[in-house]
C-alpha atoms as a PDB file:
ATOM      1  CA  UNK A   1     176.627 124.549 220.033  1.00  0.00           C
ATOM      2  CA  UNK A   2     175.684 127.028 217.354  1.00  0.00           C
ATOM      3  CA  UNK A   3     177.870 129.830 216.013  1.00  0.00           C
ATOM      4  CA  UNK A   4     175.375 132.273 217.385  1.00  0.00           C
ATOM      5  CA  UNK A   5     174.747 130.199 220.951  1.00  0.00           C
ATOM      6  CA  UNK A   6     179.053 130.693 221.113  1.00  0.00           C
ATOM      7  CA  UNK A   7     178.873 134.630 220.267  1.00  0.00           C
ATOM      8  CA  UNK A   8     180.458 134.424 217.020  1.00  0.00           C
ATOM      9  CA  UNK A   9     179.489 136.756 214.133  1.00  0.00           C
ATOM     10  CA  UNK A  10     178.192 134.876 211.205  1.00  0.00           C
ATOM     11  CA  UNK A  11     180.120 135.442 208.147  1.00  0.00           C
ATOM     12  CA  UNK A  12     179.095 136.882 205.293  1.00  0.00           C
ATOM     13  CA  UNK A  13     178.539 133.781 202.543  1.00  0.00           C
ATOM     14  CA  UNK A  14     178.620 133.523 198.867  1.00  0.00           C
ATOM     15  CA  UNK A  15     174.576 132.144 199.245  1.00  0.00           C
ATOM     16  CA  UNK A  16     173.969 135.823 200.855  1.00  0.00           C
ATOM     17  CA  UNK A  17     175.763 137.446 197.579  1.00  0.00           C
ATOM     18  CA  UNK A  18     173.766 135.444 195.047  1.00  0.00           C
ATOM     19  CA  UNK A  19     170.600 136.415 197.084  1.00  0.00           C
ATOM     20  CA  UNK A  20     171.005 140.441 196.814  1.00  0.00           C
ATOM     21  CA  UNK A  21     172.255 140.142 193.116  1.00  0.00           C
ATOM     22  CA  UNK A  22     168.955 138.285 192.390  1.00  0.00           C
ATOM     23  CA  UNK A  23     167.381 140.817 194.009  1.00  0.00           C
ATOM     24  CA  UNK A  24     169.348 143.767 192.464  1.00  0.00           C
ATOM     25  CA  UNK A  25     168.262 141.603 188.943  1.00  0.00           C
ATOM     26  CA  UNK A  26     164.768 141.654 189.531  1.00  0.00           C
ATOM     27  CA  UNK A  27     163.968 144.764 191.305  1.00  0.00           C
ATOM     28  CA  UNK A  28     161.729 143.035 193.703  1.00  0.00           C
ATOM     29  CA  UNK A  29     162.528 140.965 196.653  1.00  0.00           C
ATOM     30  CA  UNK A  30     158.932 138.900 195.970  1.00  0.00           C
ATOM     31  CA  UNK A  31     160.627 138.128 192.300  1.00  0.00           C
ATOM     32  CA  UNK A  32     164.012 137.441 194.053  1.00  0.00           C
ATOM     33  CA  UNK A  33     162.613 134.999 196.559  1.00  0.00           C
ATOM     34  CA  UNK A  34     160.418 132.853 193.514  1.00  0.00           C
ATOM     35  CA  UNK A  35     163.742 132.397 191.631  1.00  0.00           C
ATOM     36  CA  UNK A  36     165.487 131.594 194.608  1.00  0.00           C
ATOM     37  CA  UNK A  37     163.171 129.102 195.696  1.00  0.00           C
ATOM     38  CA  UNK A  38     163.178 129.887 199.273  1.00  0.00           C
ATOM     39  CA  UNK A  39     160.413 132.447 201.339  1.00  0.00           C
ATOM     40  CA  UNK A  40     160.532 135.914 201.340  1.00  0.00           C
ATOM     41  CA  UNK A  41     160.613 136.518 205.197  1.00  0.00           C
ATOM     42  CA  UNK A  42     163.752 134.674 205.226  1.00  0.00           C
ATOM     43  CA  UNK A  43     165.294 136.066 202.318  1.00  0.00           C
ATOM     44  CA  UNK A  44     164.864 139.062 204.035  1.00  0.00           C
ATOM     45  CA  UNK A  45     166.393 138.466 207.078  1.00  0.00           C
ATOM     46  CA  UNK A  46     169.563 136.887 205.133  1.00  0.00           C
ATOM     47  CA  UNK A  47     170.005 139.998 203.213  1.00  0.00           C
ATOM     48  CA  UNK A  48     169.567 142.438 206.982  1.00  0.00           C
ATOM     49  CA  UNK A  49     171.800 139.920 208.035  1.00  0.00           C
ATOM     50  CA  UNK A  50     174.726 140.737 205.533  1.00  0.00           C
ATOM     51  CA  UNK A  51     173.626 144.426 205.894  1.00  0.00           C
ATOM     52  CA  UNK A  52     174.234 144.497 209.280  1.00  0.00           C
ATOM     53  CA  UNK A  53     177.343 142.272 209.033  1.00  0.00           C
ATOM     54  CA  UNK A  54     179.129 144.635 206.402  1.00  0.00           C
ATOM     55  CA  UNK A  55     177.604 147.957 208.065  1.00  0.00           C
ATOM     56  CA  UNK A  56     175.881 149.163 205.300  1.00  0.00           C
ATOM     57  CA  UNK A  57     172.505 149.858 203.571  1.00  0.00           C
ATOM     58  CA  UNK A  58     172.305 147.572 200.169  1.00  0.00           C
ATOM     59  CA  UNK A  59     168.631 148.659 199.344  1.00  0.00           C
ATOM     60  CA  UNK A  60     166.689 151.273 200.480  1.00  0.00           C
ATOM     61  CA  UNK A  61     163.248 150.164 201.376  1.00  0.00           C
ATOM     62  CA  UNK A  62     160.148 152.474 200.654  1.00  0.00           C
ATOM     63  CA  UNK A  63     156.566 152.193 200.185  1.00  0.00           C
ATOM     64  CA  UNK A  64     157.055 151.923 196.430  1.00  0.00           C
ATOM     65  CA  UNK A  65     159.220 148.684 196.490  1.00  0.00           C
ATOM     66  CA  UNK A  66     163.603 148.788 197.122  1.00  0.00           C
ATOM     67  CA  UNK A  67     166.278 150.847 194.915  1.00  0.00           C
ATOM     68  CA  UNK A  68     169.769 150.229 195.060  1.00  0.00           C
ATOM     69  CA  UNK A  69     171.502 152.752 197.527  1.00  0.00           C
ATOM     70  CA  UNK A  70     174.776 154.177 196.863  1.00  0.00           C
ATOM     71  CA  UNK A  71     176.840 152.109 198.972  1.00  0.00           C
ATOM     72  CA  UNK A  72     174.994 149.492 197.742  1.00  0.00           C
ATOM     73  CA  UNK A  73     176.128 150.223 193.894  1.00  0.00           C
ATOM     74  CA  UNK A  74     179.950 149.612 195.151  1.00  0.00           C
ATOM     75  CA  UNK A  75     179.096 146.450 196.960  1.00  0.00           C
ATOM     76  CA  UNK A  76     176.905 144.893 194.202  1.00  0.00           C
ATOM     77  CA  UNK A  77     179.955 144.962 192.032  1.00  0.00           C
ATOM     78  CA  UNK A  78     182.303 143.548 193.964  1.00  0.00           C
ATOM     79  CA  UNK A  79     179.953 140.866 194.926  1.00  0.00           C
ATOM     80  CA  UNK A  80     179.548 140.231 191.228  1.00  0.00           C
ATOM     81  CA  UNK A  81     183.834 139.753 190.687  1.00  0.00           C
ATOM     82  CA  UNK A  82     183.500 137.328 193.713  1.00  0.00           C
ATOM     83  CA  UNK A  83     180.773 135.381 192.359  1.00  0.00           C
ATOM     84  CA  UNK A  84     182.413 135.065 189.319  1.00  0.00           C
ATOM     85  CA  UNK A  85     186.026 134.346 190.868  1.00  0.00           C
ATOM     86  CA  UNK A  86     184.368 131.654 192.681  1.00  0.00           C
ATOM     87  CA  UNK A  87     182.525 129.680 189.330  1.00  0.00           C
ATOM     88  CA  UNK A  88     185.806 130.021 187.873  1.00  0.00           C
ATOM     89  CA  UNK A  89     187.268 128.139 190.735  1.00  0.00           C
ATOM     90  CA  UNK A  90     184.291 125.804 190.392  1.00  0.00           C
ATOM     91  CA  UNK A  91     184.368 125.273 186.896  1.00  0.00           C
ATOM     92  CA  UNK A  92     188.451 124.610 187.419  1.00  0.00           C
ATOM     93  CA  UNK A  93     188.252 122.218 190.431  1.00  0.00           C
ATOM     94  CA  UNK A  94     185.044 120.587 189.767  1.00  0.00           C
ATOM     95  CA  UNK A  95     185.016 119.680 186.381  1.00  0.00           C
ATOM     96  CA  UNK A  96     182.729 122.576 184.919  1.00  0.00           C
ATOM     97  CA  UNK A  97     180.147 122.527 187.609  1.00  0.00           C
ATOM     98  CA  UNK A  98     180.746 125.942 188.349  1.00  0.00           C
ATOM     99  CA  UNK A  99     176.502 126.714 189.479  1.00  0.00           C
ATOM    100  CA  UNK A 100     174.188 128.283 187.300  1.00  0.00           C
ATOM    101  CA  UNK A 101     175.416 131.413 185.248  1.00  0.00           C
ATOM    102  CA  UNK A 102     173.697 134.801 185.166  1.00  0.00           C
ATOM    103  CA  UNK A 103     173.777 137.005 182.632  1.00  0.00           C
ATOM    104  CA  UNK A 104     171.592 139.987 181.449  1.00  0.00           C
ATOM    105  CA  UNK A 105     171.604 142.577 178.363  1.00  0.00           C
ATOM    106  CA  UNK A 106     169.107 145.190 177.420  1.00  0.00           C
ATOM    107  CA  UNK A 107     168.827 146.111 173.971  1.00  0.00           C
ATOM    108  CA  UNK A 108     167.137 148.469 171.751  1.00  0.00           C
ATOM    109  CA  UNK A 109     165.962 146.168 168.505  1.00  0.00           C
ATOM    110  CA  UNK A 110     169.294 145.286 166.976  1.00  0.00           C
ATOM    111  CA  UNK A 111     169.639 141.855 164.958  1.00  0.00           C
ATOM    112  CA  UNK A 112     173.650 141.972 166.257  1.00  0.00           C
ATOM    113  CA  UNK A 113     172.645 142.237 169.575  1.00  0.00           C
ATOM    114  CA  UNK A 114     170.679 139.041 169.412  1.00  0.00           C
ATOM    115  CA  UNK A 115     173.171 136.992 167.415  1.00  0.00           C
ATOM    116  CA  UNK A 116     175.824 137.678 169.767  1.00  0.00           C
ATOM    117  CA  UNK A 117     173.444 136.307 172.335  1.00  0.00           C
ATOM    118  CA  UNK A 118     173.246 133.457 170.809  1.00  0.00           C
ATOM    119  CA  UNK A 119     176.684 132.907 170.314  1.00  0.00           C
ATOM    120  CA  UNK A 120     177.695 133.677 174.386  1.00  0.00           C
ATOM    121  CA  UNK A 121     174.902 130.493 174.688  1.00  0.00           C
ATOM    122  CA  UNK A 122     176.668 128.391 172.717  1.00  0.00           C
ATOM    123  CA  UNK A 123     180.334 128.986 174.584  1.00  0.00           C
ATOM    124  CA  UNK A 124     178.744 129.079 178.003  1.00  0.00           C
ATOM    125  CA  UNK A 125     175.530 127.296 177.781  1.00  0.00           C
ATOM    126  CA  UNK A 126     176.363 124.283 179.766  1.00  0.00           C
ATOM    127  CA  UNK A 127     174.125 122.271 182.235  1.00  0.00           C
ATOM    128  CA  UNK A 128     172.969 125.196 183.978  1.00  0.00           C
ATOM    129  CA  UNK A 129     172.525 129.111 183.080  1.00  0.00           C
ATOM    130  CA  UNK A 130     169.916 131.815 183.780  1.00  0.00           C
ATOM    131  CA  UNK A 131     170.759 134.394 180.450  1.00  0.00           C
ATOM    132  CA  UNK A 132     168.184 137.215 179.525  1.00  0.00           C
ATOM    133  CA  UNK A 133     167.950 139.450 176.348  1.00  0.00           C
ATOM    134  CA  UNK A 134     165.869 142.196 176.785  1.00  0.00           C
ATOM    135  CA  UNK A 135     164.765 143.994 173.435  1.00  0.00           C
ATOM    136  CA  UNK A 136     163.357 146.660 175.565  1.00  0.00           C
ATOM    137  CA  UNK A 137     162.265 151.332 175.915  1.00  0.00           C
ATOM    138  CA  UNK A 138     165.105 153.081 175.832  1.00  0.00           C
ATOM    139  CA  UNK A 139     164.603 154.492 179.130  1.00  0.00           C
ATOM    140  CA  UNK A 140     163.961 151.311 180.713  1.00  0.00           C
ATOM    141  CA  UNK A 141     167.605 150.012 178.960  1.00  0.00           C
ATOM    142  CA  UNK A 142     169.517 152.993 180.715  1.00  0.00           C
ATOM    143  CA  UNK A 143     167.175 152.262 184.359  1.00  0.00           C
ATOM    144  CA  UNK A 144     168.393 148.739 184.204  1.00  0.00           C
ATOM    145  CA  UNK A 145     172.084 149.327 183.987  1.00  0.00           C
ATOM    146  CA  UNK A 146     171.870 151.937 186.435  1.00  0.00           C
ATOM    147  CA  UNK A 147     170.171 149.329 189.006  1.00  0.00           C
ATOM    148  CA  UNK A 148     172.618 146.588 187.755  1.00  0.00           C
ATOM    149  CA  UNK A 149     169.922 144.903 186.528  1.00  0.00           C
ATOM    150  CA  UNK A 150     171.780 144.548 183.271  1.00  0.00           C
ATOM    151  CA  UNK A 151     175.752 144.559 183.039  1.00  0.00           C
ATOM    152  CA  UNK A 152     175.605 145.929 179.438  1.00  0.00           C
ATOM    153  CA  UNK A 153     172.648 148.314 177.583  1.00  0.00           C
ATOM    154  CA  UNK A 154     172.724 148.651 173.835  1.00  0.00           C
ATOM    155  CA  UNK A 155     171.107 152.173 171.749  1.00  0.00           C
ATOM    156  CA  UNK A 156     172.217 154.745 170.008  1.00  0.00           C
ATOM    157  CA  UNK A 157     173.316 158.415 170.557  1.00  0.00           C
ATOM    158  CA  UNK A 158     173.609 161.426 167.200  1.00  0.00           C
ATOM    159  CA  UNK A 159     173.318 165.094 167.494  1.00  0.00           C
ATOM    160  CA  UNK A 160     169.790 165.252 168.332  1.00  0.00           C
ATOM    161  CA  UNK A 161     169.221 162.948 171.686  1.00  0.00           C
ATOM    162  CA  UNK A 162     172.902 162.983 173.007  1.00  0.00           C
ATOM    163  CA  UNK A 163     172.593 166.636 174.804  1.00  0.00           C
ATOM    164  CA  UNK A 164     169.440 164.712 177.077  1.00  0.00           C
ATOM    165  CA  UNK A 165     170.597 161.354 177.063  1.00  0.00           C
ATOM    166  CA  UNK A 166     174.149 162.103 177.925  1.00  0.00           C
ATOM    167  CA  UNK A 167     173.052 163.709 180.762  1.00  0.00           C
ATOM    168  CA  UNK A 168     170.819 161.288 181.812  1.00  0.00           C
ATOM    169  CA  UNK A 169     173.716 158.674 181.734  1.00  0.00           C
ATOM    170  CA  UNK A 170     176.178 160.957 183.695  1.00  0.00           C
ATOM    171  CA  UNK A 171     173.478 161.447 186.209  1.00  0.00           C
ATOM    172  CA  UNK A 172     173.173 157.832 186.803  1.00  0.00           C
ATOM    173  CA  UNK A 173     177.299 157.320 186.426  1.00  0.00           C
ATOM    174  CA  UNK A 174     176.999 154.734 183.397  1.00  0.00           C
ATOM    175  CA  UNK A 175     179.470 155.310 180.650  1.00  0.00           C
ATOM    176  CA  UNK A 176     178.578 155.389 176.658  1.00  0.00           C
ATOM    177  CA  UNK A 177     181.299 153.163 174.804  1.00  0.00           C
ATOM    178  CA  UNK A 178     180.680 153.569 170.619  1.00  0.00           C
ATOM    179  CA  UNK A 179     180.964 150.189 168.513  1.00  0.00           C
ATOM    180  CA  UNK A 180     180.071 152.059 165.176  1.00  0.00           C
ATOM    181  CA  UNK A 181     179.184 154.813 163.443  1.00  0.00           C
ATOM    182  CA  UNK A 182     176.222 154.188 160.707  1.00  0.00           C
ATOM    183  CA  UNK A 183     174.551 156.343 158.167  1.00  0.00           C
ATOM    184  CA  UNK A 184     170.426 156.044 158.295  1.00  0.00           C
ATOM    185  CA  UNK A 185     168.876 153.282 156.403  1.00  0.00           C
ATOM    186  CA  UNK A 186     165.312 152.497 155.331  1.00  0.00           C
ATOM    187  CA  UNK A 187     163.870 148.978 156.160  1.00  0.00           C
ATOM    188  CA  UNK A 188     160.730 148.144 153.843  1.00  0.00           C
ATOM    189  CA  UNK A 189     159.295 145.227 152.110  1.00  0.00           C
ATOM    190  CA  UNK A 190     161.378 143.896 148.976  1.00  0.00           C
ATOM    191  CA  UNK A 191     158.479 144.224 147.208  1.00  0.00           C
ATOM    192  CA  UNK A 192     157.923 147.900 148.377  1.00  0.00           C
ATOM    193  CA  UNK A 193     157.087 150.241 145.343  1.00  0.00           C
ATOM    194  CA  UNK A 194     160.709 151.820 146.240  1.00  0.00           C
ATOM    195  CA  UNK A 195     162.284 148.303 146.580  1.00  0.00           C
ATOM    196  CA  UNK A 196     164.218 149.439 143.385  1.00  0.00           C
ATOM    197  CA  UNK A 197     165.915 152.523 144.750  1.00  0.00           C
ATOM    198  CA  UNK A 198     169.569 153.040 145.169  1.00  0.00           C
ATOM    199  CA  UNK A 199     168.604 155.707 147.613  1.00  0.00           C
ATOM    200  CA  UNK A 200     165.418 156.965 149.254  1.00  0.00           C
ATOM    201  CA  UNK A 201     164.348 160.211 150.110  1.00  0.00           C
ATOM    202  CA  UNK A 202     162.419 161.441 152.861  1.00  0.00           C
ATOM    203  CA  UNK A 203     159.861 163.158 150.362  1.00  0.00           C
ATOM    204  CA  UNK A 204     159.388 159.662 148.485  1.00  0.00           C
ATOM    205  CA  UNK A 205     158.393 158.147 152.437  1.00  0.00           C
ATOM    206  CA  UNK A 206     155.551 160.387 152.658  1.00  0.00           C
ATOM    207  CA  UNK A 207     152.890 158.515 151.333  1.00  0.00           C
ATOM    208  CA  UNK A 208     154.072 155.419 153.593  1.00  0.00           C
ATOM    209  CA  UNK A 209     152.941 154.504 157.141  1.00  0.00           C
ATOM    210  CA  UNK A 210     156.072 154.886 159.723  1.00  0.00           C
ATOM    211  CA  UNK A 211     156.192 152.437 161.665  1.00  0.00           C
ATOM    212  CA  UNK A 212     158.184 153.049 165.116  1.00  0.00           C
ATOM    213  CA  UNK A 213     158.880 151.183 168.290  1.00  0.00           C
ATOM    214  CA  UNK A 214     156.671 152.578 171.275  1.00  0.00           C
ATOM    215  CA  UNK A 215     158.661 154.184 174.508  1.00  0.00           C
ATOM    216  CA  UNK A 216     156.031 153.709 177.309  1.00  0.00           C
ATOM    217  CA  UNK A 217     155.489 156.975 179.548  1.00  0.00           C
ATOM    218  CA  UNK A 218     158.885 158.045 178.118  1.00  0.00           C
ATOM    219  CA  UNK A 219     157.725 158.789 174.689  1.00  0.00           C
ATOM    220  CA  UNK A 220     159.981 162.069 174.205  1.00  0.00           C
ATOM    221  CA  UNK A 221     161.719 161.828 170.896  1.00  0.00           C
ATOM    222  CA  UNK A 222     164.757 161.720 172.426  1.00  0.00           C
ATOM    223  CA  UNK A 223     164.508 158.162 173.756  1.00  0.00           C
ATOM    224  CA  UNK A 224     163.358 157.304 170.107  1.00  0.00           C
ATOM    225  CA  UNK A 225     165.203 153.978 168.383  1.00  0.00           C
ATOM    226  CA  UNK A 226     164.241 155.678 165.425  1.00  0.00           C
ATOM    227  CA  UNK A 227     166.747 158.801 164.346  1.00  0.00           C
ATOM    228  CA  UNK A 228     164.594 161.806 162.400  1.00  0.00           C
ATOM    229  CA  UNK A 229     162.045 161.463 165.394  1.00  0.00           C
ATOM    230  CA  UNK A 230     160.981 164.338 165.778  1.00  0.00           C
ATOM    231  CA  UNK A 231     159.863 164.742 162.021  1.00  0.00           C
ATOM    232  CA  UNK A 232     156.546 165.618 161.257  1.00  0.00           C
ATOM    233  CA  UNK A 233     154.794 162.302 159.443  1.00  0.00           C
ATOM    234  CA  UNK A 234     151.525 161.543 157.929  1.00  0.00           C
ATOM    235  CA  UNK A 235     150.956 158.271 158.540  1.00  0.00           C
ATOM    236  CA  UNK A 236     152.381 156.936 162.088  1.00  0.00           C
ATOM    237  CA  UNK A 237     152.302 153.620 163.627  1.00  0.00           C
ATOM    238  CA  UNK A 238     153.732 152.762 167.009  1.00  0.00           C
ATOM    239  CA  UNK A 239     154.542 148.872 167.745  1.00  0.00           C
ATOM    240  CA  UNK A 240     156.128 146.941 171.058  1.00  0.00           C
ATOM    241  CA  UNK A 241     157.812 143.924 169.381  1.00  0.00           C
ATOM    242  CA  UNK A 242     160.329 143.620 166.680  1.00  0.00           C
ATOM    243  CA  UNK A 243     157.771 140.710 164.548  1.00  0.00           C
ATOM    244  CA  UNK A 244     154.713 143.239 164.368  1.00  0.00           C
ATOM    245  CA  UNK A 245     157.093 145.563 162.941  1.00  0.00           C
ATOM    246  CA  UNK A 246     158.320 143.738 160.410  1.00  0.00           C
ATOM    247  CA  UNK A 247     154.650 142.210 159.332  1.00  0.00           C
ATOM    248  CA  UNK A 248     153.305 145.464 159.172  1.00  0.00           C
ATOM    249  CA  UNK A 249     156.341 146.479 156.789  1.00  0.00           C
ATOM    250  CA  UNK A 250     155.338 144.021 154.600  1.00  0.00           C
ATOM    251  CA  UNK A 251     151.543 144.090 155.271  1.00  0.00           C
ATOM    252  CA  UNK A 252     151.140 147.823 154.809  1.00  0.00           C
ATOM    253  CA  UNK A 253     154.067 148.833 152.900  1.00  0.00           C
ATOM    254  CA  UNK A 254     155.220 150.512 155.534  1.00  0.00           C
ATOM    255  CA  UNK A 255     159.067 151.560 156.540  1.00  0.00           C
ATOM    256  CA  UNK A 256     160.890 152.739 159.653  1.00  0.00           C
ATOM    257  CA  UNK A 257     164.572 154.370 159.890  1.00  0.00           C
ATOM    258  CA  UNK A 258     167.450 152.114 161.032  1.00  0.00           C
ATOM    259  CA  UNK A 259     170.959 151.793 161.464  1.00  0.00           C
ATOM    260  CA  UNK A 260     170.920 149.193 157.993  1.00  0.00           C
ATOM    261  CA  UNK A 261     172.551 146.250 159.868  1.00  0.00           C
ATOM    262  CA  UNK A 262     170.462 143.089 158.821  1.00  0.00           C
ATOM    263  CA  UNK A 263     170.039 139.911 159.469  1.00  0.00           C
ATOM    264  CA  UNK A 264     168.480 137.821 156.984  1.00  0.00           C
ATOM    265  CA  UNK A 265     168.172 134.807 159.417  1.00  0.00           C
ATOM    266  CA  UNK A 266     166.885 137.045 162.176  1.00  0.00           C
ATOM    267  CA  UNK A 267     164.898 139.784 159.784  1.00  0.00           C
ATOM    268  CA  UNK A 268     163.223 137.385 156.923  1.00  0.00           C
ATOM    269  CA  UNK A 269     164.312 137.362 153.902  1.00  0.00           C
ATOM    270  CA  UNK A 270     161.591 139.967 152.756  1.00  0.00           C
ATOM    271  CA  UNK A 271     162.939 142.577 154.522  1.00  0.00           C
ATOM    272  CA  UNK A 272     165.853 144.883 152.929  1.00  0.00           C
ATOM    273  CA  UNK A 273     167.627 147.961 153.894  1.00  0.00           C
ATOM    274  CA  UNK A 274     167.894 151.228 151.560  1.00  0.00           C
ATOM    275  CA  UNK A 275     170.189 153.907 152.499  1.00  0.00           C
ATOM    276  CA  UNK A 276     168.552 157.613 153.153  1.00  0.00           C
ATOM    277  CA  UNK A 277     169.479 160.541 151.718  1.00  0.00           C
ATOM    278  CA  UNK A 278     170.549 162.425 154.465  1.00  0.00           C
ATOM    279  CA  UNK A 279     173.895 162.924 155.771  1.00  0.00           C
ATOM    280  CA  UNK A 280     172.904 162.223 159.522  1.00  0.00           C
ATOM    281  CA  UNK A 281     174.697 159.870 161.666  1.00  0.00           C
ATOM    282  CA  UNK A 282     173.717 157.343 164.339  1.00  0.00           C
ATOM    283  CA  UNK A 283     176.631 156.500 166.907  1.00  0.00           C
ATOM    284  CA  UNK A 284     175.791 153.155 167.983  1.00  0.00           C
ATOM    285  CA  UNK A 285     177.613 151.622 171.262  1.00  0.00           C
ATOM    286  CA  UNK A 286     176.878 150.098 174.647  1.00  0.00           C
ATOM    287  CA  UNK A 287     176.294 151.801 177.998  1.00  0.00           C
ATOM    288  CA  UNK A 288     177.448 150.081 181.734  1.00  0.00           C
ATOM    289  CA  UNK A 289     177.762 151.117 184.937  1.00  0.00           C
ATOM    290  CA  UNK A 290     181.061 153.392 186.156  1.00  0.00           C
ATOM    291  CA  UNK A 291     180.895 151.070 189.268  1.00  0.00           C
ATOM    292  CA  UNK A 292     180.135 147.861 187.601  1.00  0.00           C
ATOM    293  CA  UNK A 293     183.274 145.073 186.826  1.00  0.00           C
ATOM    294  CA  UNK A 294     182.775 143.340 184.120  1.00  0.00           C
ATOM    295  CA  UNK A 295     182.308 139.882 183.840  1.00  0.00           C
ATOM    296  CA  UNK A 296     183.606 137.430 181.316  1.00  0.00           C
ATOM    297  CA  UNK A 297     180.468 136.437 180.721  1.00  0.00           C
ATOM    298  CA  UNK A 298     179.502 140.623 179.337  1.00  0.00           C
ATOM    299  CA  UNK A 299     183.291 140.611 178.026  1.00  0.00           C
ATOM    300  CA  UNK A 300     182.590 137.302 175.455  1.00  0.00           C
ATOM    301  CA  UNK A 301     179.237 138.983 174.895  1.00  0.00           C
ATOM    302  CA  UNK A 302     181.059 142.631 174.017  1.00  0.00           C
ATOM    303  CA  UNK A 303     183.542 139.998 171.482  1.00  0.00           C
ATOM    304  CA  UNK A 304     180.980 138.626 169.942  1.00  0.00           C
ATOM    305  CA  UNK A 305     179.206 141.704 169.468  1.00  0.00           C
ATOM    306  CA  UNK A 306     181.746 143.190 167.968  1.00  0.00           C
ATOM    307  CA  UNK A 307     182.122 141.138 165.434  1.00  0.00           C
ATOM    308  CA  UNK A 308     179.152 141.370 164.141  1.00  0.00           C
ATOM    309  CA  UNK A 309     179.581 144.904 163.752  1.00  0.00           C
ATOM    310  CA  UNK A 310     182.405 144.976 162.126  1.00  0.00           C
ATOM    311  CA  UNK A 311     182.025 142.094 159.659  1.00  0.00           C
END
């Protein structure tokens, strides 16, 4: 006899909490169901069935696709501390078998962010892992760590953007947490015509294409990567990926405004960073979700982050 043919209520399973996490991930259950290798009729009915079980509404379903409900925030990240109780348990009892491991950070284009990726693969990158780095808009960064999409979003806040992104972030209950303050930088070409400066000036840029990083639909200057956005330029080119930027640096003589941390491994050797004259300030920290728990997985990411920053 089956438990259903006896009357008992299924239970909820750990298989049912990996299935709505994957689907919390990817924002699709079509996505969710590809990854999980199983149809999406019946990963539907497997996530109704937990819905019904715990007597609440995970997604909400509309025409448009499925958004994380309320309720379904809470319950997410609890199911995320009892996945990752359990692969401790696993990695304890069954000699480091502990499943595949899921992590994901979203990024604005910051060579620390990606070295610190690469070191939480080398500690945790065992037989089996599913990690993703996404160097991504600044608005999409802030919409994935209010889905839970991401545990941990990386940009930057200063006296210009923080009066509409902080409100943004309070209105989707994530949390800003600084790493470090940094004056504004210039990254060129070493063989830029200002290569040789000690300092740059905003009226020795003008001549200069800017290069920027493009935001999508959400072009406002305030989701800018780039502080002084909202100056008035000559010459402006917009870019999706960090390697056009840095070809058209070289290419064009071109520069864009940065934070100044550099990574000669990650950046080329060709590129250097020349401080601005301007006294402006770029507070740059990490963003996650009010209901979230952190995982150990996001809390060696957050180490390793931070020392990069601070070395």
């Amino acid at each position: 006899m089956t438990e259903m043919s006896m009357g008992r209520v299924k239970k909820m399973t750990l298989q049912q909490l990996k299935y709505v996490i994957t689907v919390a991930n990817t924002g699709t259950i079509t996505e969710a169901a590809n990854r999980l290798f199983i149809s999406q009729p019946s990963l539907t009915n497997a996530i109704h069935e937990l819905e019904k079980e715990m007597n609440i509404t995970i997604f909400n379903r509309t025409n448009k696709g499925i958004s994380i409900s309320k309720e379904g925030e809470d319950f997410l990240g609890y199911a995320r501390q009892v996945l990752e109780q359990a692969a401790i348990l696993e990695d304890k009892y069954k000699g480091g078998s502990g499943g595949k491991k899921q992590f994901c950070v979203s990024t604005q284009h910051y060579s620390f962010a990606v070295n610190a990726f690469v070191d939480l693969i080398k500690e945790y990158g065992q037989d089996e892992y599913d990690f993703s780095l996404r160097e991504t808009q600044t608005y999409e960064i802030i919409e994935d760590v209010a889905r839970m999409r991401s545990e941990i979003g990386i940009l930057f806040l200063n006296d210009f953007n923080e009066t509409v992104l902080g409100k943004i972030l309070k209105s989707h209950e994530l949390e800003f947490h600084p790493l470090f303050v940094a004056r504004p930088h210039v990254f060129i070409s070493r063989k830029h015509p200002l290569a040789g400066n000690a300092v740059i000036t905003n009226e020795e840029l003008e001549q200069y294409p800017y290069l920027s990083f493009e935001q999508g639909e959400h072009n406002s200057f305030y989701f800018s990567e780039e502080i002084f956005s909202a100056v008035e330029r000559k010459k402006n080119i917009r870019v999706r990926d960090r390697a056009t930027l840095f070809n058209l640096l070289i290419g064009l003589n071109g520069y864009t405004v940065c934070s100044g941390v550099i990574d000669k491994k990650l950046n080329g050797k060709d590129i250097i960073a020349v401080p601005l004259a301007d006294e402006s300030q770029m507070r740059v920290g990490y963003i996650t979700h009010k209901k979230g728990m952190m995982s150990r997985l996001a809390a060696t990411y957050l180490e390793a982050l931070k020392k990069y920053v601070e070395s």
